[in-house]
C-alpha atoms as a PDB file:
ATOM      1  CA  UNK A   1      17.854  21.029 -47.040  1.00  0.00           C
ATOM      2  CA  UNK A   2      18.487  18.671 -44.281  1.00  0.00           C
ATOM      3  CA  UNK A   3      17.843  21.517 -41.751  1.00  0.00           C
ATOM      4  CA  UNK A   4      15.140  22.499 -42.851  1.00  0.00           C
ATOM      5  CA  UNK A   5      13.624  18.992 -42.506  1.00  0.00           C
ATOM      6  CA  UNK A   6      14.733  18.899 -39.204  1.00  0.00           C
ATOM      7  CA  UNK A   7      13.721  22.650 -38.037  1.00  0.00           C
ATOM      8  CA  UNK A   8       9.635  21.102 -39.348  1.00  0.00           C
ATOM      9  CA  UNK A   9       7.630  20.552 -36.482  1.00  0.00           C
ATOM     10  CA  UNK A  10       6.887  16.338 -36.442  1.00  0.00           C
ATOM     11  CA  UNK A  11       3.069  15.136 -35.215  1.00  0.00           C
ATOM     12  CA  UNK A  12       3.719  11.821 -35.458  1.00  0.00           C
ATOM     13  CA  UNK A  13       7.449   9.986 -33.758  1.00  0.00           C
ATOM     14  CA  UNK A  14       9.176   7.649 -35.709  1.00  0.00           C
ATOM     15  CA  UNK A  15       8.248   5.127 -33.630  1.00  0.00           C
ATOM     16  CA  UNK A  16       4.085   5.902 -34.994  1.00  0.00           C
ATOM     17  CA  UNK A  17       5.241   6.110 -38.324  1.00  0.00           C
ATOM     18  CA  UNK A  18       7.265   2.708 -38.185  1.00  0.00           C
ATOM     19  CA  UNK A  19       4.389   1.511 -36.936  1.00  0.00           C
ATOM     20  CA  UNK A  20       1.952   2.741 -39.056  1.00  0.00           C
ATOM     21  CA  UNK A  21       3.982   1.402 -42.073  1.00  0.00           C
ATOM     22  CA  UNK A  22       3.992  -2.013 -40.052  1.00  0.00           C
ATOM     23  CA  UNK A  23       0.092  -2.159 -39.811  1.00  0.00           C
ATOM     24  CA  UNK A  24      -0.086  -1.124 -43.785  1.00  0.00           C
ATOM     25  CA  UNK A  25       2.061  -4.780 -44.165  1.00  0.00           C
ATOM     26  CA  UNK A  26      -0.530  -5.960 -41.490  1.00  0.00           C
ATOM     27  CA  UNK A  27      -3.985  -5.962 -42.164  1.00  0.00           C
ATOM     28  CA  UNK A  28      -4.420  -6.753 -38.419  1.00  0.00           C
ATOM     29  CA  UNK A  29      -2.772  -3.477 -37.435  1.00  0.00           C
ATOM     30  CA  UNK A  30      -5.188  -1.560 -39.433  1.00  0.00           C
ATOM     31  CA  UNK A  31      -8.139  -3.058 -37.743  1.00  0.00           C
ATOM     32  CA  UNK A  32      -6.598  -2.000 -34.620  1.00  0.00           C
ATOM     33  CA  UNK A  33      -5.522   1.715 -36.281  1.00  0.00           C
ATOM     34  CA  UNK A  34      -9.290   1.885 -37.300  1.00  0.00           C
ATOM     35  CA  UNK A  35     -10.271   0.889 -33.632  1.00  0.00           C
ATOM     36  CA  UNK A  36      -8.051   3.500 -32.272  1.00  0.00           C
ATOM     37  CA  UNK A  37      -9.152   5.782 -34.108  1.00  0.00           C
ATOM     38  CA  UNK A  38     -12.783   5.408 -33.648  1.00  0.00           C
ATOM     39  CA  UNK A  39     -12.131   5.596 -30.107  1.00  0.00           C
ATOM     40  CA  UNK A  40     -10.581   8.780 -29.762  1.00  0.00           C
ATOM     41  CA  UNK A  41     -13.034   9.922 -32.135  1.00  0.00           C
ATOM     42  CA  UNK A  42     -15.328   8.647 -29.493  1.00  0.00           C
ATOM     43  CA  UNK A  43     -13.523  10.729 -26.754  1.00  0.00           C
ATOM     44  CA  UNK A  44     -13.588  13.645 -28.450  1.00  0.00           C
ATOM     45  CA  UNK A  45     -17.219  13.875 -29.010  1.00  0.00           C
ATOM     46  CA  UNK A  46     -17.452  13.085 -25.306  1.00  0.00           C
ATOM     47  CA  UNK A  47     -15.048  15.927 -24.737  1.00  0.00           C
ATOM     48  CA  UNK A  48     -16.484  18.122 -26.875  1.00  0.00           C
ATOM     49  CA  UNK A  49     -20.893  17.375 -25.530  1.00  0.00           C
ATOM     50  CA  UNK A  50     -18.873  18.444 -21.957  1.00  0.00           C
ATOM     51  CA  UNK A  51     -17.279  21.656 -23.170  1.00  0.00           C
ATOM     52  CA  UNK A  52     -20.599  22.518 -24.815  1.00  0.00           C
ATOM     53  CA  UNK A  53     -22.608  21.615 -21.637  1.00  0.00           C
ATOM     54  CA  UNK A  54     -20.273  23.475 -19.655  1.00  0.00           C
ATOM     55  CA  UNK A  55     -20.540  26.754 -22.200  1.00  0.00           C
ATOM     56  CA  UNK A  56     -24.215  26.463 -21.860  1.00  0.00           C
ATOM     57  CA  UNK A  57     -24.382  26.293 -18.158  1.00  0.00           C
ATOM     58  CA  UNK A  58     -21.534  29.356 -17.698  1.00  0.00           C
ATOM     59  CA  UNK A  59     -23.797  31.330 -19.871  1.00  0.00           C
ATOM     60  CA  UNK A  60     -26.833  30.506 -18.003  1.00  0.00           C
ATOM     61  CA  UNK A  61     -25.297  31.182 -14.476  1.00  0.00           C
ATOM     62  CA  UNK A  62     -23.649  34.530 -16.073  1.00  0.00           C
ATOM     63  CA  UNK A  63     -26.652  35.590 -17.201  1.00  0.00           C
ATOM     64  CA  UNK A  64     -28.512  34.839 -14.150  1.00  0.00           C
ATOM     65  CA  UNK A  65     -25.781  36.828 -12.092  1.00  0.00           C
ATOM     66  CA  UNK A  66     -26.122  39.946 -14.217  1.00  0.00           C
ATOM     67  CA  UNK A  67     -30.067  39.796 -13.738  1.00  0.00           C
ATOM     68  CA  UNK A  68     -29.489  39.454 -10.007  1.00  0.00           C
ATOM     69  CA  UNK A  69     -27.002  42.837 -10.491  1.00  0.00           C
ATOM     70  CA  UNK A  70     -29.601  44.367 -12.599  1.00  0.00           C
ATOM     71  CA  UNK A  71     -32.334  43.955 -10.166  1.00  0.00           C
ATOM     72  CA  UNK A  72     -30.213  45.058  -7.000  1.00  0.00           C
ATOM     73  CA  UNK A  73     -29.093  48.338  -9.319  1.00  0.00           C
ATOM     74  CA  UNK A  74     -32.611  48.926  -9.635  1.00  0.00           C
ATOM     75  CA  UNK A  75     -33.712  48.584  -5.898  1.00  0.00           C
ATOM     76  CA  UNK A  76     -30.877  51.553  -4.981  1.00  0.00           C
ATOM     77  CA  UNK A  77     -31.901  53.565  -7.598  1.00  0.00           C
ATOM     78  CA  UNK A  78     -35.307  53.705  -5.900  1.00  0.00           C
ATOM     79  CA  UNK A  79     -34.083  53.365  -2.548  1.00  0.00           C
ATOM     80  CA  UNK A  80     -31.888  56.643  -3.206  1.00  0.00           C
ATOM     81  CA  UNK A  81     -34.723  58.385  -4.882  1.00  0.00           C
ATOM     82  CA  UNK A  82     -36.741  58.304  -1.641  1.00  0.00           C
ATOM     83  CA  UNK A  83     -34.619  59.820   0.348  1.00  0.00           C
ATOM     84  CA  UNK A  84     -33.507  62.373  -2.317  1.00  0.00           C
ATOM     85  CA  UNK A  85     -37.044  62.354  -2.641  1.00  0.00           C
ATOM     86  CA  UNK A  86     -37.658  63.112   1.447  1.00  0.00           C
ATOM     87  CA  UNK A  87     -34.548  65.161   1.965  1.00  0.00           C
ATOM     88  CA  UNK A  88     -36.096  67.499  -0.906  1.00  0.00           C
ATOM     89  CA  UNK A  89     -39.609  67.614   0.328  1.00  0.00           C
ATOM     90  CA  UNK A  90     -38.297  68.592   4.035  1.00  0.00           C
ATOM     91  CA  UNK A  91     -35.831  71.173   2.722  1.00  0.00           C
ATOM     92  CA  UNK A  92     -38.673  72.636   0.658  1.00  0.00           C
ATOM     93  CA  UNK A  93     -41.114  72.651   4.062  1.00  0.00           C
ATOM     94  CA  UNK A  94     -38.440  74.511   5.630  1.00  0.00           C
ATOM     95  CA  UNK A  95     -37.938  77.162   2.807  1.00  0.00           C
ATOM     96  CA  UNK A  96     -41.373  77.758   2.854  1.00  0.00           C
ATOM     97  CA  UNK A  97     -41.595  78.353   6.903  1.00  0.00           C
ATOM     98  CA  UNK A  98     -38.563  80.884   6.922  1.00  0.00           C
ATOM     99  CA  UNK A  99     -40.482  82.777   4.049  1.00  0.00           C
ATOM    100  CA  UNK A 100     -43.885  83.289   5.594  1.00  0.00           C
END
């Protein structure tokens, strides 16, 4: 049994827990538990508005980007039609000259 405690993973160190069980005897150390907490509650909501921002403004830029692909796609597409376009037209002059 006692390797099995000791194969558990731990998320707090002895030293937290000792002093977590210190603050329960000290009403003090709870204020300042509560104050911890609150403040890396704090961070994380600061973390998290910056992830979010950040997911927001990768989606915008890749969305942008793919637009900008899109639209240069588009311009070859015509750009090669032309020509096919020309190259056909001049191919079809000359057919029509050699069979008169």
């Amino acid at each position: 049994m006692a390797a099995l405690r000791r194969s558990t993973p731990r998320f707090c160190s002895r030293k937290q827990i000792l002093h977590f069980r210190g603050s329960i005897k000290n009403p003090s150390g709870m204020f300042e538990a509560e104050k911890a907490k609150k403040e890396a509650e704090t961070a994380f909501e600061e973390c998290s508005d910056v992830a979010r921002n950040e997911i927001k403004r990768f989606q915008r830029e890749r969305s942008q980007e793919f637009q900008r692909c899109i639209d240069q796609y588009v311009e070859f597409q015509i750009t090669s039609a032309r020509a096919t376009l020309k190259s056909l037209t001049q191919t079809l002059t000359q057919i029509k000259a050699v069979s008169l």
